[in-house]
Protein backbone atom coordinates (compact mmCIF):
# COMPACT_ATOMS: atom_id res chain seq x y z
CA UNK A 1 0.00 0.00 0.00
CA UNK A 2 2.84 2.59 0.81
CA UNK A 3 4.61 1.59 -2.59
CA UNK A 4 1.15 2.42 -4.19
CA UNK A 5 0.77 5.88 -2.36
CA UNK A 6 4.40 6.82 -3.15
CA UNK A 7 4.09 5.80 -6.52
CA UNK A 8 0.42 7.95 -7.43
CA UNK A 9 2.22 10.99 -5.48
CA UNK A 10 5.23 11.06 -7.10
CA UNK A 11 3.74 12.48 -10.53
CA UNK A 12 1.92 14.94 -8.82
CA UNK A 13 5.26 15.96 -7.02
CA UNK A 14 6.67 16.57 -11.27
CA UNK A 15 4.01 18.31 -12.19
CA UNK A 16 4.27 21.03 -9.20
CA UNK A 17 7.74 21.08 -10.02
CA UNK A 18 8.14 22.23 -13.22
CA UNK A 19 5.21 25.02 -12.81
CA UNK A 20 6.45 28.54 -12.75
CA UNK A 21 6.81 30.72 -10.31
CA UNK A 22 4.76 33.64 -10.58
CA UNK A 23 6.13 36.20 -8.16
CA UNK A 24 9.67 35.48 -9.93
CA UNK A 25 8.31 36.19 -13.40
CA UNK A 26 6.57 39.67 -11.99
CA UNK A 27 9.94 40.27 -10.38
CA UNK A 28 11.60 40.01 -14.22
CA UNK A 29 8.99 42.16 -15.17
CA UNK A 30 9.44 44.70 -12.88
CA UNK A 31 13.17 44.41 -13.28
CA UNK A 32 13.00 44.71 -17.05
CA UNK A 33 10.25 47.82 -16.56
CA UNK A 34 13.09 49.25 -14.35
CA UNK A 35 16.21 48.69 -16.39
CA UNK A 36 14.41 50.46 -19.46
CA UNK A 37 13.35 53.65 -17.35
CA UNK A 38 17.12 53.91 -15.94
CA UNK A 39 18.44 53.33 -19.22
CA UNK A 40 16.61 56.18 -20.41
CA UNK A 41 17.98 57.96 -17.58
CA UNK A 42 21.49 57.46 -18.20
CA UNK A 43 21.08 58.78 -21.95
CA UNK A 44 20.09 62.20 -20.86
CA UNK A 45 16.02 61.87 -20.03
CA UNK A 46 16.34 63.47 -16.82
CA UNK A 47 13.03 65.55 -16.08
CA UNK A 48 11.63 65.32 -12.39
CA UNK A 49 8.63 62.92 -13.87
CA UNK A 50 11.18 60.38 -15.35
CA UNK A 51 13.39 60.24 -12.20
CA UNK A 52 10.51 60.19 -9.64
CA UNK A 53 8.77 56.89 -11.51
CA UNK A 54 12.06 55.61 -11.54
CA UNK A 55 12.13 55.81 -7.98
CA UNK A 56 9.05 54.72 -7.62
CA UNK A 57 9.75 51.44 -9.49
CA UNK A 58 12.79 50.84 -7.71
CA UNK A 59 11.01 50.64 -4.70
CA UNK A 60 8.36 48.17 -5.65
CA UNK A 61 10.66 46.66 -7.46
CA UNK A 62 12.90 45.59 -4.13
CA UNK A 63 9.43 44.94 -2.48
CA UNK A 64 8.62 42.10 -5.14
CA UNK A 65 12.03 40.89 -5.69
CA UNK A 66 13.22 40.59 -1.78
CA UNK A 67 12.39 36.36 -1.90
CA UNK A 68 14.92 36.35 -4.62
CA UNK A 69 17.57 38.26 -3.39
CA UNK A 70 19.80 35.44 -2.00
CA UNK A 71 19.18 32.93 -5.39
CA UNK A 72 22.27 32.24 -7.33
CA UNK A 73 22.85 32.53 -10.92
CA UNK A 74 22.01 29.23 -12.21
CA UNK A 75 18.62 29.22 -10.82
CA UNK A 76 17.32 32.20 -11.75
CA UNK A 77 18.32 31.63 -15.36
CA UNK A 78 16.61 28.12 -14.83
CA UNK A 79 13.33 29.93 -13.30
CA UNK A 80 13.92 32.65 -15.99
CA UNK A 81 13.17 30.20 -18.60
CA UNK A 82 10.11 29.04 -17.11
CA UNK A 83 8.88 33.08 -17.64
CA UNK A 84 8.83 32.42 -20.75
């Protein structure tokens, strides 16, 4: 009977596995959304507006990225692909 449990649970284990992580593909987003304002930024759009949503998305962008903070290379560029 325990061979019989492990063995129906252990496709349901997969399949929660390899779904992606939501929160980590908002936190590309809001990355990404980031990187382009700052980019903008560094090329000479300076005006108060630009700068203060830049700000702005910095800060949200730490609040939805702080779970991923510590997570090495390799597995955000495995969870990256996931985003996709």
């Amino acid at each position: 009977m325990k061979k019989f449990l492990f063995l129906l649970s252990f496709p349901i284990v997969l399949i929660s596995c390899n779904q992606k992580d939501k929160k980590f593909c908002e936190c590309l987003a809001k990355s990404e959304e980031f990187n382009i304002l700052n980019q903008s930024i560094l090329n000479g759009k300076t005006d108060v507006t630009t700068v203060k949503k830049a700000v702005e998305l910095k800060k949200e962008k730490q609040k939805v990225c702080q779970d991923y903070v510590d997570m090495n290379g390799e597995q955000m560029l495995a969870r990256k692909k996931e985003c996709k």
